[in-house]
N, C-alpha and C. Protein backbone atom coordinates (compact mmCIF):
# COMPACT_ATOMS: atom_id res chain seq x y z
N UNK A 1 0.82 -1.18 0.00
CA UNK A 1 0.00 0.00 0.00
C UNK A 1 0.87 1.25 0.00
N UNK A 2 2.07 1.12 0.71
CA UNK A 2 3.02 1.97 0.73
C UNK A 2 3.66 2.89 -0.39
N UNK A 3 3.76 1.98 -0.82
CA UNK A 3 4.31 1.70 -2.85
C UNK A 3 3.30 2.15 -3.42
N UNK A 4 2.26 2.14 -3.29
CA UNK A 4 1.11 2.65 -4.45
C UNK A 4 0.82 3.94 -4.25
N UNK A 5 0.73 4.47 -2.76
CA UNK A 5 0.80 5.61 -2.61
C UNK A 5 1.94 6.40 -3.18
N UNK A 6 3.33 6.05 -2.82
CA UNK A 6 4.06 6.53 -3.04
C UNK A 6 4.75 6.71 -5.19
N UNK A 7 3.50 5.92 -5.83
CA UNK A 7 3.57 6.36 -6.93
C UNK A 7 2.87 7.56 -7.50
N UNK A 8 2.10 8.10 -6.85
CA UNK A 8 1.72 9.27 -6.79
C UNK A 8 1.31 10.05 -5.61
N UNK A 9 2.85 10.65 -4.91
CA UNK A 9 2.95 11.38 -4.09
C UNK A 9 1.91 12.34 -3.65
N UNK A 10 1.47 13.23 -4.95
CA UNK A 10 0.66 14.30 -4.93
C UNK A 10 -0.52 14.06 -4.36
N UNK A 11 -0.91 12.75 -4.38
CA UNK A 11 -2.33 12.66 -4.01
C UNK A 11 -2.41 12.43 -2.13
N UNK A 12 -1.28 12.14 -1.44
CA UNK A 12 -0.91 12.72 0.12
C UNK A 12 -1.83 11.06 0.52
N UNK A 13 -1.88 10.15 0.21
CA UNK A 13 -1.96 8.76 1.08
C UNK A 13 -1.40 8.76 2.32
N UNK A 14 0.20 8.89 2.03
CA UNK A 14 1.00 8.78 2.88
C UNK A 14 2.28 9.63 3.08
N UNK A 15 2.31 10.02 4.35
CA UNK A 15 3.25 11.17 4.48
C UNK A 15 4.82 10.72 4.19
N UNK A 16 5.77 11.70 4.25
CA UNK A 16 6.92 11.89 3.45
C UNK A 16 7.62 10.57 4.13
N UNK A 17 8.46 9.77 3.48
CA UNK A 17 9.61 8.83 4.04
C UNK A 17 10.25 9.50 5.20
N UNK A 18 11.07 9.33 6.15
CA UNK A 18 11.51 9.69 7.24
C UNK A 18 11.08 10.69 8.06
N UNK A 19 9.48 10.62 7.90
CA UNK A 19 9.02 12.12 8.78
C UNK A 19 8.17 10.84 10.15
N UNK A 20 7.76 11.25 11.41
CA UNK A 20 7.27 10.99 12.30
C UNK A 20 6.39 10.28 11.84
N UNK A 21 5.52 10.78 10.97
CA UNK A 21 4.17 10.32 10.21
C UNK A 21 4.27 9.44 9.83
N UNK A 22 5.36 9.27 9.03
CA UNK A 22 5.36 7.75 7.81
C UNK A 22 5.69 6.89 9.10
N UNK A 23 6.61 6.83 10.13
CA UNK A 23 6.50 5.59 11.39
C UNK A 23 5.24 5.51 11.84
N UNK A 24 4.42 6.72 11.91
CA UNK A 24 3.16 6.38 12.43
C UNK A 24 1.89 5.36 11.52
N UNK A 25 2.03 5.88 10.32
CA UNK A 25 1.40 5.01 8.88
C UNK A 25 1.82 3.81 9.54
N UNK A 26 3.75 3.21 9.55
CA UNK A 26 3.99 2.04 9.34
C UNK A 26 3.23 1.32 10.74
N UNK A 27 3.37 1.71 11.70
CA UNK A 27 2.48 1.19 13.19
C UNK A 27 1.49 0.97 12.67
N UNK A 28 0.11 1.64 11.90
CA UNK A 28 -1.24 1.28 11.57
C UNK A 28 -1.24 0.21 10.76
N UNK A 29 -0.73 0.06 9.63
CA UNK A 29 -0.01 -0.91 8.56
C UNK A 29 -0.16 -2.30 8.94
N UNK A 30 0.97 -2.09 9.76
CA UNK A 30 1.32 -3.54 10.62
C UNK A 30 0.66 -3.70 11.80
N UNK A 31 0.49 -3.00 12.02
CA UNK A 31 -1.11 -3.33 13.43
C UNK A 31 -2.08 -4.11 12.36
N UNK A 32 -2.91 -3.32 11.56
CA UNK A 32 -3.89 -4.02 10.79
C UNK A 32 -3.21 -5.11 10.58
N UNK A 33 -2.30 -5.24 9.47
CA UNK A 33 -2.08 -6.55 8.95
C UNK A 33 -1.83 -7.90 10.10
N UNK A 34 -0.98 -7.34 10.92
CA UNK A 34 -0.67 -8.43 11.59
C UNK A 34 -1.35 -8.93 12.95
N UNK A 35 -2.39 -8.06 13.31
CA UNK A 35 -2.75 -8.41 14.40
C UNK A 35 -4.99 -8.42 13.81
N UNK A 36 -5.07 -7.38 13.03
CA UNK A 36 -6.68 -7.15 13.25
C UNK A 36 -6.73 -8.32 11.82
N UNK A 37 -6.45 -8.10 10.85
CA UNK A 37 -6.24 -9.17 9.57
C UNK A 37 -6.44 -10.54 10.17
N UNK A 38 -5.33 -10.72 10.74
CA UNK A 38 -5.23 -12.33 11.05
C UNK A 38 -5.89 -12.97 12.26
N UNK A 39 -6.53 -11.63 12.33
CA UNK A 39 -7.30 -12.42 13.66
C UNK A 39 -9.09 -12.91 12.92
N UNK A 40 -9.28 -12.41 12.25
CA UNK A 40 -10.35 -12.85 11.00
C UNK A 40 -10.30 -14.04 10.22
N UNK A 41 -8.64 -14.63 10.34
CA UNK A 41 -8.75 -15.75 9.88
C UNK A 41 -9.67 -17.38 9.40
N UNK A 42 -9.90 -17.42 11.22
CA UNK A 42 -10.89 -18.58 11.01
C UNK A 42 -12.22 -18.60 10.43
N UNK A 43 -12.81 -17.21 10.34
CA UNK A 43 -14.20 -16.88 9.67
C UNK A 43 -13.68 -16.81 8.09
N UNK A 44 -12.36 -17.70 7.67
CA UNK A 44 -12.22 -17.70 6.05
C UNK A 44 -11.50 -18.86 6.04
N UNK A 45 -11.31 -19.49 6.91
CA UNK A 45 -11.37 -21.27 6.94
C UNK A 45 -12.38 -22.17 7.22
N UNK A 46 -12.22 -22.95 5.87
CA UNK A 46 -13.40 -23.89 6.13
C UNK A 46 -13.60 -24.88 7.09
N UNK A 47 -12.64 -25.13 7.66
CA UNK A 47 -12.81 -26.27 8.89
C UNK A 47 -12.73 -25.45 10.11
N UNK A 48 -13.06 -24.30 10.35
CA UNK A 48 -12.55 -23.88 11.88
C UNK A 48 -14.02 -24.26 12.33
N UNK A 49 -13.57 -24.46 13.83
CA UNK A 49 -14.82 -24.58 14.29
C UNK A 49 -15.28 -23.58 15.50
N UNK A 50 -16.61 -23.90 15.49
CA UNK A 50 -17.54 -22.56 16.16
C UNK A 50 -16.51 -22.12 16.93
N UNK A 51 -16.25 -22.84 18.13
CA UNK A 51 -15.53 -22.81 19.14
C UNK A 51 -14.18 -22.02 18.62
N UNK A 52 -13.64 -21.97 17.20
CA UNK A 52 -12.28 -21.26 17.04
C UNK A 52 -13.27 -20.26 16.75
N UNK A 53 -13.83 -20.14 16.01
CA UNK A 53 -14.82 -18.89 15.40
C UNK A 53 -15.26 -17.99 16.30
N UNK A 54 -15.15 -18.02 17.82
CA UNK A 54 -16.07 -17.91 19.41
C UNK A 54 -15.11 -16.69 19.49
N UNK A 55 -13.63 -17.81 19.62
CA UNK A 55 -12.71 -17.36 20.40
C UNK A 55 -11.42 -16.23 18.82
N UNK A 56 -12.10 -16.39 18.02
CA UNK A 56 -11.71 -15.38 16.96
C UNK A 56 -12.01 -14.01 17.27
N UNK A 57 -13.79 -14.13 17.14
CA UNK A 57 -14.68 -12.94 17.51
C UNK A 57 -14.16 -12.14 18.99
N UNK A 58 -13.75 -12.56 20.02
CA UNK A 58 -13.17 -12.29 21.01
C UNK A 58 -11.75 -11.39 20.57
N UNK A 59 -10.96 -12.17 20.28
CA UNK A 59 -9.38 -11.71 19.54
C UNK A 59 -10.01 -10.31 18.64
N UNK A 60 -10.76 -10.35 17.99
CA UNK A 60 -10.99 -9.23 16.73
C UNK A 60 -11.57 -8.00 17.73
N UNK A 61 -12.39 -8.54 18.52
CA UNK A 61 -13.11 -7.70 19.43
C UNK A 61 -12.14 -6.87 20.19
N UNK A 62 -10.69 -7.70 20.80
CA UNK A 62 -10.16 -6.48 21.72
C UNK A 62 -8.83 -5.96 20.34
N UNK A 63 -8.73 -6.50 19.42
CA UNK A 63 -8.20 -5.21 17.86
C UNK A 63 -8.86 -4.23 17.58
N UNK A 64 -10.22 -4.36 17.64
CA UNK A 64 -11.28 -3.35 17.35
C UNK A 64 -11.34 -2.12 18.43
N UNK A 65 -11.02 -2.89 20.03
CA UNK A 65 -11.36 -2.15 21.08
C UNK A 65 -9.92 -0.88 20.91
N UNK A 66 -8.67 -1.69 20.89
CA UNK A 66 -7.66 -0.71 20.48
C UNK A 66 -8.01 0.37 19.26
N UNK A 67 -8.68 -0.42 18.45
CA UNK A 67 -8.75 1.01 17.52
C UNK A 67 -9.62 2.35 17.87
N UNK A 68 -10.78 1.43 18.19
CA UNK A 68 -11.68 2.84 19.09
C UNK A 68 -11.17 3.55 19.37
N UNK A 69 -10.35 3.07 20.54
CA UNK A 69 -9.42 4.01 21.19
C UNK A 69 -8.32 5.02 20.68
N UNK A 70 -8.37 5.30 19.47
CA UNK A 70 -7.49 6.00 18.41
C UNK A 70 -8.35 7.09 18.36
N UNK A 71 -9.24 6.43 18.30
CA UNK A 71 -10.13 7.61 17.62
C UNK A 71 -11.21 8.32 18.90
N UNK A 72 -10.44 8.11 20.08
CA UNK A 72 -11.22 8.62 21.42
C UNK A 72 -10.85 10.10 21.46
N UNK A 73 -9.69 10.69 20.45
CA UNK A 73 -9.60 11.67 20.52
C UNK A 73 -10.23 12.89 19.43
N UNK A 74 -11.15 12.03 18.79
CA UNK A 74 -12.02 13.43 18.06
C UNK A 74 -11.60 13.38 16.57
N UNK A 75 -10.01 12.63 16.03
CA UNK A 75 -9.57 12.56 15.17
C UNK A 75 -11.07 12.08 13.83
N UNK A 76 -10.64 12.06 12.45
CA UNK A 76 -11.46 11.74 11.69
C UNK A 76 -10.87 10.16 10.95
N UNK A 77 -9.62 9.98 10.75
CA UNK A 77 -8.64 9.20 10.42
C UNK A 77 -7.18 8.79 11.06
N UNK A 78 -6.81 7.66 11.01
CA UNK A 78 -5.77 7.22 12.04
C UNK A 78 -4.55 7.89 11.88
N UNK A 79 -4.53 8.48 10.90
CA UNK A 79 -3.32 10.15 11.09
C UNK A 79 -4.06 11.52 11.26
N UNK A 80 -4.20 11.19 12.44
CA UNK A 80 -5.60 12.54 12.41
C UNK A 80 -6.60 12.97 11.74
N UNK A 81 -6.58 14.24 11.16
CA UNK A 81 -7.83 14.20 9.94
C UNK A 81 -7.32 14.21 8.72
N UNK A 82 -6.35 13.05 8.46
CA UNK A 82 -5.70 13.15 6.84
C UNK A 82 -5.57 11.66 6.61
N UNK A 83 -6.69 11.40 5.64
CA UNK A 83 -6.81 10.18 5.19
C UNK A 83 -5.72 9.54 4.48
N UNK A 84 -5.33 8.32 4.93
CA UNK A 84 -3.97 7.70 4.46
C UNK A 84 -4.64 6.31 3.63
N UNK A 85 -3.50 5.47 3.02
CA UNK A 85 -3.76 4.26 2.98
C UNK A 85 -4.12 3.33 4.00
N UNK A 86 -3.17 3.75 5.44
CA UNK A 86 -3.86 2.92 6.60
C UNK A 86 -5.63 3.01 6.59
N UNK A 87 -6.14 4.18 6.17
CA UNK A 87 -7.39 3.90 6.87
C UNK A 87 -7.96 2.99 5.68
N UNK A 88 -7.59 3.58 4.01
CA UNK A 88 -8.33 2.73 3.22
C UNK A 88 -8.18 0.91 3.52
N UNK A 89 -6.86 0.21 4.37
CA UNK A 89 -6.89 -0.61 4.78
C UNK A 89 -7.53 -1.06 5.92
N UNK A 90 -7.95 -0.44 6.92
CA UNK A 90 -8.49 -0.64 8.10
C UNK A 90 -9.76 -0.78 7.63
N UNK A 91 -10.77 0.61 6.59
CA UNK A 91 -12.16 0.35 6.07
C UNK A 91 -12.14 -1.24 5.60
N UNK A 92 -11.31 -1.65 4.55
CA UNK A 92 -11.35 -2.85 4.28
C UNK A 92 -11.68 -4.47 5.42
N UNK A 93 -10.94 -4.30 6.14
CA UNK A 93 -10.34 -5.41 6.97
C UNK A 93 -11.61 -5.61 8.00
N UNK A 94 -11.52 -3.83 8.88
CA UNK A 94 -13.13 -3.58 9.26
C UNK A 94 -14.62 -4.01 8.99
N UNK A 95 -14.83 -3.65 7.51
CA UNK A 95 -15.70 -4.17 7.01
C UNK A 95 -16.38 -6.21 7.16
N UNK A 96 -15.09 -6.59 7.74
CA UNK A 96 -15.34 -7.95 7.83
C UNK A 96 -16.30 -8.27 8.95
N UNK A 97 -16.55 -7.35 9.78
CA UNK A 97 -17.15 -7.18 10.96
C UNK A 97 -18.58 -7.48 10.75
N UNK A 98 -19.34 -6.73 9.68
CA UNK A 98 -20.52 -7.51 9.26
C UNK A 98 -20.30 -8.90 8.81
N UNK A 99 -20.31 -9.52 7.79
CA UNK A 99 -20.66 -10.92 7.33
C UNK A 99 -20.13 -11.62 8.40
N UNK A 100 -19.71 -11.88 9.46
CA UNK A 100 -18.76 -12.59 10.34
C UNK A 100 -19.74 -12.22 11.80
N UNK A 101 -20.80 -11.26 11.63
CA UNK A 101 -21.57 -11.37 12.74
C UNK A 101 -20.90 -10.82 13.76
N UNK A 102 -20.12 -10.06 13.73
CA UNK A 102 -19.48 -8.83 14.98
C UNK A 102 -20.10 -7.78 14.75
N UNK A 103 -20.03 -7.36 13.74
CA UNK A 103 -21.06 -6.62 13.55
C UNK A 103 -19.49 -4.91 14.08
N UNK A 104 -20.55 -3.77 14.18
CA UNK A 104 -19.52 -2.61 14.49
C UNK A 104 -20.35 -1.76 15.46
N UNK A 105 -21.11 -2.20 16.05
CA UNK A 105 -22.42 -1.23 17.14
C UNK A 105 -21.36 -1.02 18.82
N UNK A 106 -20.14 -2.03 18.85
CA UNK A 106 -19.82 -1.98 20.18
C UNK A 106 -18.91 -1.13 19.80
N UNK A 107 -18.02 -0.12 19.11
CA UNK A 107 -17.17 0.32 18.62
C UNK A 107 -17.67 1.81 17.80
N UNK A 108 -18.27 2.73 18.48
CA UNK A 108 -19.74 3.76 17.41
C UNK A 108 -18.31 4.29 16.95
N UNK A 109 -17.15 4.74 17.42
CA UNK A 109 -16.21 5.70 16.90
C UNK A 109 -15.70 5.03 15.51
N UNK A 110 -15.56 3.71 15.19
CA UNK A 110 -15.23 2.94 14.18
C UNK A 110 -16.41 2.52 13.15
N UNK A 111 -17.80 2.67 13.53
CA UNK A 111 -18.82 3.03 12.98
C UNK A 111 -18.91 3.99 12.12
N UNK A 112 -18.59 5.46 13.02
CA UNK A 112 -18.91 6.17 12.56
C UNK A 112 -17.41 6.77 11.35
N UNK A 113 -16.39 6.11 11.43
CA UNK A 113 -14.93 6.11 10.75
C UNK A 113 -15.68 5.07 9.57
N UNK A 114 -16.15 3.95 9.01
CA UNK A 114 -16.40 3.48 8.74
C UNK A 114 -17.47 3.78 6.84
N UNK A 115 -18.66 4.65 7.77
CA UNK A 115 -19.58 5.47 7.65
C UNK A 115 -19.06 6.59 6.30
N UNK A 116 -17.67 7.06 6.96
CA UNK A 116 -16.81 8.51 6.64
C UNK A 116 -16.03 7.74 5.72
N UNK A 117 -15.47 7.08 5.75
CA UNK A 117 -15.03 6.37 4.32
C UNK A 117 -15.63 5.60 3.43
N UNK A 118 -16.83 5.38 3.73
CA UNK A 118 -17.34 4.80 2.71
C UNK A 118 -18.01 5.51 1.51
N UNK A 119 -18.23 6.62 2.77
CA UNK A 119 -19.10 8.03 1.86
C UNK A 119 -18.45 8.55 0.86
N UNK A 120 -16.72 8.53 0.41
CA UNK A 120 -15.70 9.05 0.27
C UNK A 120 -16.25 8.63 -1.39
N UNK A 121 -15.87 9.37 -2.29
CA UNK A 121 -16.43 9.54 -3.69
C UNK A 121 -15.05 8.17 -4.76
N UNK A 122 -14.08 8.46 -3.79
CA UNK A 122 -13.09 7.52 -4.81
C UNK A 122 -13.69 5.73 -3.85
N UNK A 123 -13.80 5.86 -2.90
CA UNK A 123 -14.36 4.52 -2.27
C UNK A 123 -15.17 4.35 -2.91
N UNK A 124 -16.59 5.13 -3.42
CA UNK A 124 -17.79 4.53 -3.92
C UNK A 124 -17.07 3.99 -4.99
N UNK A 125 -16.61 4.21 -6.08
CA UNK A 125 -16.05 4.44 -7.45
C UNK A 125 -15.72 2.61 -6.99
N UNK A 126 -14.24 2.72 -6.56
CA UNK A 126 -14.08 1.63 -6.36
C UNK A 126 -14.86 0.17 -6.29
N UNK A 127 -15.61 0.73 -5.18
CA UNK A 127 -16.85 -0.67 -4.81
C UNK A 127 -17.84 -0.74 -5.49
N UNK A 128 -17.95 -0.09 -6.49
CA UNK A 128 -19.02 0.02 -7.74
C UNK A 128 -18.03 -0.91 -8.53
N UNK A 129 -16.73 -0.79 -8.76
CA UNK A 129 -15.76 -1.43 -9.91
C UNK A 129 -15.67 -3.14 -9.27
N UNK A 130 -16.01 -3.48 -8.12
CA UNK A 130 -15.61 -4.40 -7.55
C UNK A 130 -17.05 -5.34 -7.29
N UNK A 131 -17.97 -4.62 -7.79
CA UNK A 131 -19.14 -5.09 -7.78
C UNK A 131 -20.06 -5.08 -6.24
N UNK A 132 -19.05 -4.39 -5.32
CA UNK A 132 -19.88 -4.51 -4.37
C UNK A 132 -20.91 -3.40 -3.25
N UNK A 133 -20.97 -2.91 -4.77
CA UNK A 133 -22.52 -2.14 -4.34
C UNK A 133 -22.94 -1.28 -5.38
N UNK A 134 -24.10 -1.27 -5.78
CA UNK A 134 -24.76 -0.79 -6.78
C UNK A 134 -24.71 0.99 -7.64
């Protein structure tokens, strides 16, 4: 995601290489990927069972609870109010929260982050191209 941003700078995804910011991007990055991502796992394996599926929803639940908490400060996006690739990844990953029955009602600040990117005119574009929504 890093790389794609950084093929067109101008459009401000992601802030400059060696500034505070871009370590802060890379923390969201790898938070998502490695901890909120893979904790979704078993709801995309076919053999897990309820019981892993239980104790998934749990795991995703306190990733989710950390993120809230990002956004306990009023911010609009996880670099404050300047939308990065982290968040277009987090909307993504997030989104798993419906079909998987977590649903996003215990979390309104990630709701309402959720909400704010989806509304976003290059997101619609996208999920119109991807077929997933009209």
């Amino acid at each position: 995601m890093q790389y794609l941003a950084d093929l067109n700078p101008e459009a401000g995804l992601a802030p400059k290489p060696g500034t505070f910011e871009r370590a802060r991007l890379h923390e969201h990055l790898n938070f998502i990927s490695t901890e909120l991502h893979k904790a979704f796992a078993p709801f995309f394996t076919a053999n897990a069972t309820d019981e892993e599926k239980q104790l998934a929803k749990e795991n995703v639940g306190r990733k989710m609870d950390y993120f809230e908490s990002i956004f306990d400060d009023g911010r609009d996006f996880l670099l404050d109010n300047k939308f990065s690739v982290a968040d277009a990844y987090f909307f993504v990953v997030s989104s798993w929260a419906v079909p998987t029955g977590i649903g996003l009602e215990k979390w309104p600040r990630i709701a309402d982050f959720f909400t704010r990117v989806e509304g976003r005119e290059n997101v619609q574009s996208a999920m119109r191209a991807e077929g997933l929504c009209s």
